[in-house]
Protein backbone atom coordinates (compact mmCIF):
# COMPACT_ATOMS: atom_id res chain seq x y z
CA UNK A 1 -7.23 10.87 10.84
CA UNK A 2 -8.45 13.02 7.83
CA UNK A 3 -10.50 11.40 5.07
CA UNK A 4 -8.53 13.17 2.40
CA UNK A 5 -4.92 11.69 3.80
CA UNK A 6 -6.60 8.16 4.17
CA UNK A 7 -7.95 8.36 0.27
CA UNK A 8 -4.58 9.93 -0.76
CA UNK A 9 -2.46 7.32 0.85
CA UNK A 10 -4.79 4.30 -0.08
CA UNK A 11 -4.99 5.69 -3.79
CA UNK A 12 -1.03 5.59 -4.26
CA UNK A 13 -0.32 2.27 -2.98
CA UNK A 14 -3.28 1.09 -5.09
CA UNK A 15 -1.44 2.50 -7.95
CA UNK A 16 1.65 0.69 -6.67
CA UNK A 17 0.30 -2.39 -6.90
CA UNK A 18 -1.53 -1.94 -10.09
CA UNK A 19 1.64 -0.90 -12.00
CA UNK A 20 3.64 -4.12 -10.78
CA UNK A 21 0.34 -5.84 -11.62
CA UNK A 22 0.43 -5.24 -15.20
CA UNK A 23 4.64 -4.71 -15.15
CA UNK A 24 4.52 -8.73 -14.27
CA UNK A 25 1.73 -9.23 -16.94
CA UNK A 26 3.95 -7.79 -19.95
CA UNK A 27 7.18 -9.75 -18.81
CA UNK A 28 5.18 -12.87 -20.26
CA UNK A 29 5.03 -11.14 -23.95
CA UNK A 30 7.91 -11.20 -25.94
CA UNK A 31 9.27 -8.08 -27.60
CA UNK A 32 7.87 -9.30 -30.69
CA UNK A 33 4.27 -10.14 -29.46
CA UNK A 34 4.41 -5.99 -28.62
CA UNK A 35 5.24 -4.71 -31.98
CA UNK A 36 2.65 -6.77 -33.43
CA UNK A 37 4.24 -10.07 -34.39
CA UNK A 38 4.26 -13.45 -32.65
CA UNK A 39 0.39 -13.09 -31.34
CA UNK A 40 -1.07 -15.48 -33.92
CA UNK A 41 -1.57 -18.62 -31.34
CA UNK A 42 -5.00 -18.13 -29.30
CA UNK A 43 -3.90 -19.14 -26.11
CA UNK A 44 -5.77 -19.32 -22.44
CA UNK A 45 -4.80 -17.74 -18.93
CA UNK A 46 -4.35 -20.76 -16.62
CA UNK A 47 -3.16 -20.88 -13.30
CA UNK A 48 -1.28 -17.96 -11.72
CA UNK A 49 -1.18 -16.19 -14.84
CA UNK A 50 -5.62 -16.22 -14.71
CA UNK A 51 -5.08 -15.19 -11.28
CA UNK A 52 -2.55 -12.40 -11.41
CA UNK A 53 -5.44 -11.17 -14.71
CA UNK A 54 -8.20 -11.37 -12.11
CA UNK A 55 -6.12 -9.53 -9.50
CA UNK A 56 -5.56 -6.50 -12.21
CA UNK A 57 -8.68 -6.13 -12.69
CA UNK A 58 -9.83 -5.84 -9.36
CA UNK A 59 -7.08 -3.36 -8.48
CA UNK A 60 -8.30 -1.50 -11.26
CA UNK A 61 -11.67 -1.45 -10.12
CA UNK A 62 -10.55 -0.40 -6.94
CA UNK A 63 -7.96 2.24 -7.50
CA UNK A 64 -10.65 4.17 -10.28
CA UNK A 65 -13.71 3.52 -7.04
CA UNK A 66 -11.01 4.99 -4.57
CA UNK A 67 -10.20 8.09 -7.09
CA UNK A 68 -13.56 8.92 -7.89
CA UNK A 69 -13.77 9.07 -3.97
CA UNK A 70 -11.24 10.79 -3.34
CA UNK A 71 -12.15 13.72 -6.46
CA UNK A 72 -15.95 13.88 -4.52
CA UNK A 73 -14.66 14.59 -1.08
């Protein structure tokens, strides 16, 4: 197979999975906690909401590695 189909094909289903990422991170906020009201309480990531952070972040990583790849070759 060609490099350039293989980066292509891994580089949109990393972006898949990084928009439903952070699409299932902002379902936790209310719609008042995005126009600037309701964050006042300092709370911590536990459980599968730490997780699904961690997982964003790596797919992050990943997607802008495989990009950067993919602009290079």
């Amino acid at each position: 197979m060609n490099v350039d189909l293989i980066l292509s094909v891994t580089q949109i289903v990393l972006a898949v999975l990084l928009v439903a990422a952070i699409l299932l991170q902002a379902r936790g906020t209310g719609l008042g906690a995005a126009f600037g009201g309701g964050g006042n309480v300092y709370r911590t990531k536990r459980g599968a909401e730490k997780k699904l952070f961690q997982l964003t972040i790596v797919l992050a990583i990943l997607f802008f590695g495989v990009a950067l790849a993919n602009a290079l070759v």
